[in-house]
C-alpha atoms as a PDB file:
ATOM      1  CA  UNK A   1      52.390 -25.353 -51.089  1.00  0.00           C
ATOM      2  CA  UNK A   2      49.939 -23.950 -53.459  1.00  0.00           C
ATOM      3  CA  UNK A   3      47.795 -26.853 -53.542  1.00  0.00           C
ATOM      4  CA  UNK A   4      47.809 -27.316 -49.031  1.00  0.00           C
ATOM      5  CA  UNK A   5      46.483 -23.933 -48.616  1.00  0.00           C
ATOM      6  CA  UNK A   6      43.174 -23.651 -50.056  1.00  0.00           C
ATOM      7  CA  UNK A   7      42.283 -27.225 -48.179  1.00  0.00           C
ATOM      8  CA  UNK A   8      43.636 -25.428 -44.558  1.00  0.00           C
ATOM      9  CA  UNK A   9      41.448 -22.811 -45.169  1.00  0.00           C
ATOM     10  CA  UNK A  10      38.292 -25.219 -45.443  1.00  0.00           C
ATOM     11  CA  UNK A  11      39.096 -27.135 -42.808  1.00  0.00           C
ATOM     12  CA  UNK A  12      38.978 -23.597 -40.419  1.00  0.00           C
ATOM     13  CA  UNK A  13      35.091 -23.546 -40.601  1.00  0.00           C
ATOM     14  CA  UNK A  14      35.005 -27.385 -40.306  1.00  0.00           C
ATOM     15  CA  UNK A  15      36.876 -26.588 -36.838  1.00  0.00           C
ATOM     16  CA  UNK A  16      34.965 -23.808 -35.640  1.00  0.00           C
ATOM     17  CA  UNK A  17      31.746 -25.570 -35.940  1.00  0.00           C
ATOM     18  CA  UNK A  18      33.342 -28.392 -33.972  1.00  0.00           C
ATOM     19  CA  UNK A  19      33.956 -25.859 -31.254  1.00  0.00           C
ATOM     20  CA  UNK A  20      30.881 -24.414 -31.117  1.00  0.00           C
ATOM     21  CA  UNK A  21      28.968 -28.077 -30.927  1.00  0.00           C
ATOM     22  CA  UNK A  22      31.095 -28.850 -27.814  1.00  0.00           C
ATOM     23  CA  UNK A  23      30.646 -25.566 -26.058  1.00  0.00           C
ATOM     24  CA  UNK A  24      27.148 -26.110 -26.877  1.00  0.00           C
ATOM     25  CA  UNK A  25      26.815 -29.904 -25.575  1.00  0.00           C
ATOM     26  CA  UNK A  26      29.127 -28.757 -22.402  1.00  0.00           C
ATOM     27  CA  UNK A  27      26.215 -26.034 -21.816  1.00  0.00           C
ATOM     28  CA  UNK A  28      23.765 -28.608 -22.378  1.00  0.00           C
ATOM     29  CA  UNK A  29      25.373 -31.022 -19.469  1.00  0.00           C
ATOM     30  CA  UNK A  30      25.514 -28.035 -17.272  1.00  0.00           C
ATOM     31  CA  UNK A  31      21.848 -27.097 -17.748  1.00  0.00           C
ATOM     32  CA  UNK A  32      21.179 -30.591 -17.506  1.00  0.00           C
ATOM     33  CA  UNK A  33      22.893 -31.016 -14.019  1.00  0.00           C
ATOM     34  CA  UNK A  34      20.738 -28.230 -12.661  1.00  0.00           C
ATOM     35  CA  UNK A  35      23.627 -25.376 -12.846  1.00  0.00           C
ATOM     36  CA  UNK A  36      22.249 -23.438 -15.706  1.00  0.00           C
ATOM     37  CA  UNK A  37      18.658 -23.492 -14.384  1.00  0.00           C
ATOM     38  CA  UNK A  38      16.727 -20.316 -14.391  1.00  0.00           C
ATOM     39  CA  UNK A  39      15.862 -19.357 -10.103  1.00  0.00           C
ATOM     40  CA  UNK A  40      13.149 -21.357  -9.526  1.00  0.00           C
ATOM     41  CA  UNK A  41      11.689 -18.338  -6.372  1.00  0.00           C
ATOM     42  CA  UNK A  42      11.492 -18.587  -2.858  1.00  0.00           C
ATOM     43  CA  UNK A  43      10.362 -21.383  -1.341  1.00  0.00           C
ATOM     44  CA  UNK A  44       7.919 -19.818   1.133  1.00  0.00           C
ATOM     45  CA  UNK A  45       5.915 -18.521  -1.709  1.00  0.00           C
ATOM     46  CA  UNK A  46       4.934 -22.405  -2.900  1.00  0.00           C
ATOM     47  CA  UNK A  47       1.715 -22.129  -0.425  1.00  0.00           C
ATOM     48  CA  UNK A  48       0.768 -19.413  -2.834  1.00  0.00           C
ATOM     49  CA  UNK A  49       0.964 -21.469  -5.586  1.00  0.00           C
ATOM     50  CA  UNK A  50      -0.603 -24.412  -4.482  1.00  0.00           C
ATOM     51  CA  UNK A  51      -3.659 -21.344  -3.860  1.00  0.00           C
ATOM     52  CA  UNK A  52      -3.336 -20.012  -6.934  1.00  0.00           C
ATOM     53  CA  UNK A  53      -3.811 -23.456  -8.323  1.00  0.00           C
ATOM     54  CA  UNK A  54      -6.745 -24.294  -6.129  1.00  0.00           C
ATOM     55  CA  UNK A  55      -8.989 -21.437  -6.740  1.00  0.00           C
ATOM     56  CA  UNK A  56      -8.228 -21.385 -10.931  1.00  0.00           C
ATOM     57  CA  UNK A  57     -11.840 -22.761 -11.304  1.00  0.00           C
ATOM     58  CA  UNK A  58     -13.120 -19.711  -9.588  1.00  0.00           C
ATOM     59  CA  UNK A  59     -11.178 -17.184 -12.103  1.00  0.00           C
ATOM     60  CA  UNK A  60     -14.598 -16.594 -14.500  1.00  0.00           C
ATOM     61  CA  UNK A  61     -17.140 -14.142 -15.225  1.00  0.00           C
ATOM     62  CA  UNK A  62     -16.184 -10.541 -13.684  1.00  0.00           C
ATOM     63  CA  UNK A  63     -12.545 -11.496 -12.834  1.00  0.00           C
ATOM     64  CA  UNK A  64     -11.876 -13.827 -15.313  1.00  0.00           C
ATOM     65  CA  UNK A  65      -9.333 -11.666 -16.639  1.00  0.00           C
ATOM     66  CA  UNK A  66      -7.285 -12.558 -13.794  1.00  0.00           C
ATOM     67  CA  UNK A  67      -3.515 -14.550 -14.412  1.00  0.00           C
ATOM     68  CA  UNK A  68      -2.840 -16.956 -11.842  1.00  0.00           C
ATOM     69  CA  UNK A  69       0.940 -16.992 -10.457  1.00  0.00           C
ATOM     70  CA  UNK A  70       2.487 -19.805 -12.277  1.00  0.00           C
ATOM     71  CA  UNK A  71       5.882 -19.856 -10.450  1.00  0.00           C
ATOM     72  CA  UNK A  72       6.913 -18.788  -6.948  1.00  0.00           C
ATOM     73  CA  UNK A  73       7.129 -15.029  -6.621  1.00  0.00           C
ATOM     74  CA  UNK A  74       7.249 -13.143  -3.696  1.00  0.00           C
ATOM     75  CA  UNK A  75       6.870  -9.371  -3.944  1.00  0.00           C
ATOM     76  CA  UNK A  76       9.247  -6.209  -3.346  1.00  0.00           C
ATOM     77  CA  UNK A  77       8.379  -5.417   0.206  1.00  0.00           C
ATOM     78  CA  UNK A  78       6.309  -2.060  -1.458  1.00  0.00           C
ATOM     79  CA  UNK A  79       7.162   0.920   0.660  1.00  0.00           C
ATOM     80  CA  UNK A  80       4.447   3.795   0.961  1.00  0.00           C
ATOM     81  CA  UNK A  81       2.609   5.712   3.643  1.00  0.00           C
ATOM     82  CA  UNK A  82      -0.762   5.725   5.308  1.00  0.00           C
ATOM     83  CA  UNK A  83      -3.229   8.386   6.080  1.00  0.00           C
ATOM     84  CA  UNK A  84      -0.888  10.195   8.639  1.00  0.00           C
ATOM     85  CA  UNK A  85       1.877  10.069   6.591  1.00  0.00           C
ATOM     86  CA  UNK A  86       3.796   7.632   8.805  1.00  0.00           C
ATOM     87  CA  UNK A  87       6.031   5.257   7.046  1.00  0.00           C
ATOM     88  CA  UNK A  88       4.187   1.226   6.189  1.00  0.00           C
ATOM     89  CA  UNK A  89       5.317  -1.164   4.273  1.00  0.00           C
ATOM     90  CA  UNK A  90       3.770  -4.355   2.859  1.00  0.00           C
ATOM     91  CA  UNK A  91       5.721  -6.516   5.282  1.00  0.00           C
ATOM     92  CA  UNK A  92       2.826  -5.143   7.993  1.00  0.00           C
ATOM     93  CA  UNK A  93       0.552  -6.593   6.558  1.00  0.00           C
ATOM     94  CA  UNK A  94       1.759 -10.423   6.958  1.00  0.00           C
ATOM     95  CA  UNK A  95      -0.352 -12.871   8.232  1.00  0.00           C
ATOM     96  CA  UNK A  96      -3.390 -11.137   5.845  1.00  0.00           C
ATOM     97  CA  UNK A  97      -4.101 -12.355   2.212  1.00  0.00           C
ATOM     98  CA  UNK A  98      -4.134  -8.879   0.654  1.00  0.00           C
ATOM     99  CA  UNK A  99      -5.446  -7.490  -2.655  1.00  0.00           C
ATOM    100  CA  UNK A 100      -2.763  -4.338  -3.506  1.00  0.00           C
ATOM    101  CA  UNK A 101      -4.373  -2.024  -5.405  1.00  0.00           C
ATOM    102  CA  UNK A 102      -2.724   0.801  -7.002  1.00  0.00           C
ATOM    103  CA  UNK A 103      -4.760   3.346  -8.606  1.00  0.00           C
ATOM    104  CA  UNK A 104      -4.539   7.503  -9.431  1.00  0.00           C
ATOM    105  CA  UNK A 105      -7.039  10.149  -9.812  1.00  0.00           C
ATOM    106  CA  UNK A 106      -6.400  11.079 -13.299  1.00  0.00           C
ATOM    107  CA  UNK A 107      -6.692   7.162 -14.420  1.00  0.00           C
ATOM    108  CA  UNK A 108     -10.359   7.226 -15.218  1.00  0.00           C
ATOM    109  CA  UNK A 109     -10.817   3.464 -14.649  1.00  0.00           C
ATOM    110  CA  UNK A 110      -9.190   3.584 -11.837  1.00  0.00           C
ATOM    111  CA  UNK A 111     -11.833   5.731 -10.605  1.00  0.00           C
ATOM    112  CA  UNK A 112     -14.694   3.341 -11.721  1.00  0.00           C
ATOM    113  CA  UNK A 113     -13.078   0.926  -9.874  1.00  0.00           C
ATOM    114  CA  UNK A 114     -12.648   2.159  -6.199  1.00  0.00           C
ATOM    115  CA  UNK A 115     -16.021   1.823  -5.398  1.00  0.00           C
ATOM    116  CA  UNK A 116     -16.398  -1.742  -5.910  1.00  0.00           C
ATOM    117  CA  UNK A 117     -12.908  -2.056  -4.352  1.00  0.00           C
ATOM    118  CA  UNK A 118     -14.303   0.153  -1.183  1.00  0.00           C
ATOM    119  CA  UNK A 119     -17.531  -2.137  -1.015  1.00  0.00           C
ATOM    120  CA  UNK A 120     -15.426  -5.526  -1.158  1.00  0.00           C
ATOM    121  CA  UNK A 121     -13.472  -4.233   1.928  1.00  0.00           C
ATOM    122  CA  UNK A 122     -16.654  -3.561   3.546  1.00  0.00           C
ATOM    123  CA  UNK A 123     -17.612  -7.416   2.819  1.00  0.00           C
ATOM    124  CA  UNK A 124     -14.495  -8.971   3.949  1.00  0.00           C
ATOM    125  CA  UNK A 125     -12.199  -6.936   6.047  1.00  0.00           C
ATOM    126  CA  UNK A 126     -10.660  -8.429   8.896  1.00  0.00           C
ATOM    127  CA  UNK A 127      -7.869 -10.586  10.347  1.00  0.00           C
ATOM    128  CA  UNK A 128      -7.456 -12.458   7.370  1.00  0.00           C
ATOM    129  CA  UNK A 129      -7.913 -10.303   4.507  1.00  0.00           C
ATOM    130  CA  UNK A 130      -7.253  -6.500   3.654  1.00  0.00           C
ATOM    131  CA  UNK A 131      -7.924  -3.894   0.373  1.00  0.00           C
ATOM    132  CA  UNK A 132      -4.345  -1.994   0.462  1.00  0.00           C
ATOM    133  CA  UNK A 133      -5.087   0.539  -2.371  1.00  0.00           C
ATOM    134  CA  UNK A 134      -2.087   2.633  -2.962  1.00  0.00           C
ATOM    135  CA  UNK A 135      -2.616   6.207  -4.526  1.00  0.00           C
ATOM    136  CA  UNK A 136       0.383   7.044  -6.694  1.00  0.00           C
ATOM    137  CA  UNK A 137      -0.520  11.055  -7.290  1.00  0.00           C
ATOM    138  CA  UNK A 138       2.820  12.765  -7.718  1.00  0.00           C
ATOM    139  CA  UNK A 139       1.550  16.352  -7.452  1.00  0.00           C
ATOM    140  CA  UNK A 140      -1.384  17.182  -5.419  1.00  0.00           C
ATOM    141  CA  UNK A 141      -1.790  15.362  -2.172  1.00  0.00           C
ATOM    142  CA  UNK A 142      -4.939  16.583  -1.434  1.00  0.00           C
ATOM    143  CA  UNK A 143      -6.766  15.611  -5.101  1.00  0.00           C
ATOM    144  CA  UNK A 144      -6.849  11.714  -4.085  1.00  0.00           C
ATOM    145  CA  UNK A 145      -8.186  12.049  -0.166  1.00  0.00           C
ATOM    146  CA  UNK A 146     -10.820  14.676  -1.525  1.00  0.00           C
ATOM    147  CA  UNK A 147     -11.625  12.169  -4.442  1.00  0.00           C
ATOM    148  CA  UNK A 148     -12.671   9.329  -1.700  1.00  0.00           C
ATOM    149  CA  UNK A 149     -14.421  11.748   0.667  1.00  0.00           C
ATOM    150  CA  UNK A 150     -16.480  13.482  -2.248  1.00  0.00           C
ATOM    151  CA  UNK A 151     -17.505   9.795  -3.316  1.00  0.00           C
ATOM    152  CA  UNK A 152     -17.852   8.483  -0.398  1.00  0.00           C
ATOM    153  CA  UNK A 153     -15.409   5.805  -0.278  1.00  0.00           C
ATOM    154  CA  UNK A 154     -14.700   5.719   3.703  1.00  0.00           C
ATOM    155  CA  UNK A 155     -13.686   2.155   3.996  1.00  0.00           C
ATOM    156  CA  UNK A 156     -10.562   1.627   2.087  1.00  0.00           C
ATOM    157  CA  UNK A 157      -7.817   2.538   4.192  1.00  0.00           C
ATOM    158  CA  UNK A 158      -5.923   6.117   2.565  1.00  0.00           C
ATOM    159  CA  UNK A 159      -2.532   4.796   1.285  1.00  0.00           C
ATOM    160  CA  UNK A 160      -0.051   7.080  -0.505  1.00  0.00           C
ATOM    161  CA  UNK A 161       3.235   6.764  -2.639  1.00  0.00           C
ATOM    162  CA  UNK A 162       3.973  10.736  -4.033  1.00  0.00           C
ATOM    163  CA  UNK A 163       6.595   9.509  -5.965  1.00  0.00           C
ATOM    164  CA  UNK A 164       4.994   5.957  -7.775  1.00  0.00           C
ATOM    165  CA  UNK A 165       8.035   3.957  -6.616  1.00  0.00           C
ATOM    166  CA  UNK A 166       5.855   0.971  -5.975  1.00  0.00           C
ATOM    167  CA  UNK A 167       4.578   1.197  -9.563  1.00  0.00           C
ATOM    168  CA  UNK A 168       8.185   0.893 -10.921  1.00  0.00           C
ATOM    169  CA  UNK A 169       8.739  -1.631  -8.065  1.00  0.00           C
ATOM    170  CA  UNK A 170       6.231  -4.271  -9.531  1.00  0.00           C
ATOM    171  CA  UNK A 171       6.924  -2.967 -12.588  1.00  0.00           C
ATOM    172  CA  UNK A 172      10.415  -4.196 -12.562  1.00  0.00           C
ATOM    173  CA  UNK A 173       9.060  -8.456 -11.207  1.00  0.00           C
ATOM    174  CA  UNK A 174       6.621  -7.652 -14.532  1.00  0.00           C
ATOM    175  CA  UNK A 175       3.687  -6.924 -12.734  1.00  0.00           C
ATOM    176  CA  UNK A 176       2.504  -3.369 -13.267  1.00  0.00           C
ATOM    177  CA  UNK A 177       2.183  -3.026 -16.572  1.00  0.00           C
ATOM    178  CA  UNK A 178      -0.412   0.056 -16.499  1.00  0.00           C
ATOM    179  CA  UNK A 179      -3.081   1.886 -14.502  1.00  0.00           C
ATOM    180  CA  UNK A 180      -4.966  -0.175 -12.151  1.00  0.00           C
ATOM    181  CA  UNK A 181      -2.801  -2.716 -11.131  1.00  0.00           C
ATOM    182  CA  UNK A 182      -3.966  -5.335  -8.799  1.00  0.00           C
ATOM    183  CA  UNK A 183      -2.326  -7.997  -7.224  1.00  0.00           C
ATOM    184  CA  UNK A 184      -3.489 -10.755  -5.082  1.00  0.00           C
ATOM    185  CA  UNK A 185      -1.072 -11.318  -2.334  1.00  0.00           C
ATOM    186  CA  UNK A 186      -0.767 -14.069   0.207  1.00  0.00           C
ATOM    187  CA  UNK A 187      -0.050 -13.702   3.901  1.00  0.00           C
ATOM    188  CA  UNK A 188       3.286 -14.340   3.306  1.00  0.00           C
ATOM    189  CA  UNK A 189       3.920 -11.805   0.603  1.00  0.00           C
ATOM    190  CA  UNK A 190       3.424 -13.983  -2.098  1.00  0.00           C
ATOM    191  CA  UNK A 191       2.109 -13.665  -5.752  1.00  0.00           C
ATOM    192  CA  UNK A 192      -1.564 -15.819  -6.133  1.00  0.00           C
ATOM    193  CA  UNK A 193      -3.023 -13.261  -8.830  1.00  0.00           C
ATOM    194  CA  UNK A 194      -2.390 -10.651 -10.900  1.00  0.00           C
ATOM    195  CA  UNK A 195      -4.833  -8.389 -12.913  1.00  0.00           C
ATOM    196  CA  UNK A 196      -3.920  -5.295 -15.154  1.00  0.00           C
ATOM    197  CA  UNK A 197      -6.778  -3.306 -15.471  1.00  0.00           C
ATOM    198  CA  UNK A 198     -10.312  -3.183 -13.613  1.00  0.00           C
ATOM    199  CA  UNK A 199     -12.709  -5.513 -12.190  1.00  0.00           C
ATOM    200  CA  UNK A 200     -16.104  -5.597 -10.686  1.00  0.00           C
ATOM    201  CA  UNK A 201     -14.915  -6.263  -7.179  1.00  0.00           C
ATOM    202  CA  UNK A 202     -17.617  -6.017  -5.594  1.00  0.00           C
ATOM    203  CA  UNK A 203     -19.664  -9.222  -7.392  1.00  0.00           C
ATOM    204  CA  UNK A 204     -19.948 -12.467  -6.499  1.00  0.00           C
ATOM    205  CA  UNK A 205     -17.498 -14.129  -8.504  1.00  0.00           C
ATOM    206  CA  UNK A 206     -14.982 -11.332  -6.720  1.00  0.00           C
ATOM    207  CA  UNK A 207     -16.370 -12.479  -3.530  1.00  0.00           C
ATOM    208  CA  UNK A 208     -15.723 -16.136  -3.813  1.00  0.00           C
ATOM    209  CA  UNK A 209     -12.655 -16.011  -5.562  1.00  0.00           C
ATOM    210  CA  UNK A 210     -11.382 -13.831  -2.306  1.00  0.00           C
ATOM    211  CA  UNK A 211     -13.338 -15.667   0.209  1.00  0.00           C
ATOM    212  CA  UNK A 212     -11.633 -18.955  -1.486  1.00  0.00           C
ATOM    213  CA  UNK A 213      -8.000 -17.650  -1.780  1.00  0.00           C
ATOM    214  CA  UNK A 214      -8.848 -16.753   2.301  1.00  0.00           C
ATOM    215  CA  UNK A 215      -9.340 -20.052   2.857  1.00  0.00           C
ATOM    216  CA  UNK A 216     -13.465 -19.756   3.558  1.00  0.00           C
ATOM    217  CA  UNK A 217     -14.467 -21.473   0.981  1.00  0.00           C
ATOM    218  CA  UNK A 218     -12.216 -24.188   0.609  1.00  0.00           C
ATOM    219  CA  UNK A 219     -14.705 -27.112   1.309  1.00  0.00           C
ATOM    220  CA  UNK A 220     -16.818 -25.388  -1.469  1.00  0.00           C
ATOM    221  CA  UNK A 221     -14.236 -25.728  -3.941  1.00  0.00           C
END
């Protein structure tokens, strides 16, 4: 009895590892068989993809610190208000390849930035493409709408969200991950491009990027 004891008690890691080798080769089949396969997005969003993949040459010089959408994503439908204070949404905006800007006065870049952002939706406004910038001041309502008048910005559209939910709404798909946040959206609602931090919107490498994810330029490309 002495002697059979010591050699059961080996054999208990010997069987343990044996477990864990078939749980591991049973999770292996699974993955294999597609059932343990991370989501792989919604299918409407492979158009903005296939964009994302077509205009990567054009991601150089003043936006080349853009990161083109390497999987299906489509966005949180981003709730926020316009001028008036009546309720929008980016659903709205479908049929439009958007760039969704969110920016706040007391981010000093993101005041560099609206400028260029204002002059680009001078350039290219229309039915196929839109500058949504989204203020997210949480105190003074007034600040950002005396900001744009004081520089001049009058042709961005005035959108508002007092209480930054949209930040912690593309925060949570990992795409805000600080102040500005842009994100180049397709007219389905679809992830092409992502930048975190500012860019010269208003040069020509801006321009043709946007004018190529709009579909302009795609007998350039």
């Amino acid at each position: 009895m002495l002697d059979k004891t010591p050699s059961a008690r080996r054999r208990i890691p010997l069987i343990v590892a044996a477990v864990a080798v078939v749980g591991l080769a049973g999770f292996a089949a699974l993955y294999g068989l597609g059932l343990g396969r991370a989501p792989v997005g919604d299918p409407t969003c492979k158009p903005a993809l296939a964009t994302a993949q077509r205009i990567a040459p054009l991601v150089q010089g003043e936006v080349a610190a853009l990161t083109m959408a390497a999987a299906p994503l489509k966005l949180p439908d981003l709730a926020f208000e316009d001028a008036e204070g009546k309720p929008k949404r980016l659903s709205d905006f479908r049929g439009k390849t958007l760039l969704v800007n969110l920016w706040a006065t007391w981010c000093v870049p993101c005041r560099k930035e609206m400028p260029a952002l204002d002059v680009l939706q001078g350039k290219l406004a229309g039915p196929n493409f839109e500058v949504v910038a989204i203020n997210i001041d949480t105190r003074d309502p007034e600040k950002p709408k005396t900001f744009l008048k004081e520089a001049n910005l009058v042709r961005l559209g005035y959108f508002s969200d007092q209480k930054a939910k949209v930040f912690q709404d593309l925060k949570a798909v990992g795409r805000a991950l600080g102040m500005p946040t842009s994100v180049l959206v397709d007219p389905h609602g679809c992830e092409i491009a992502t930048i975190a931090g500012p860019a010269e919107w208003a040069s020509e490498d801006a321009i043709k990027l946007i004018r190529a994810a709009t579909g302009k330029a795609a007998a350039s490309l």
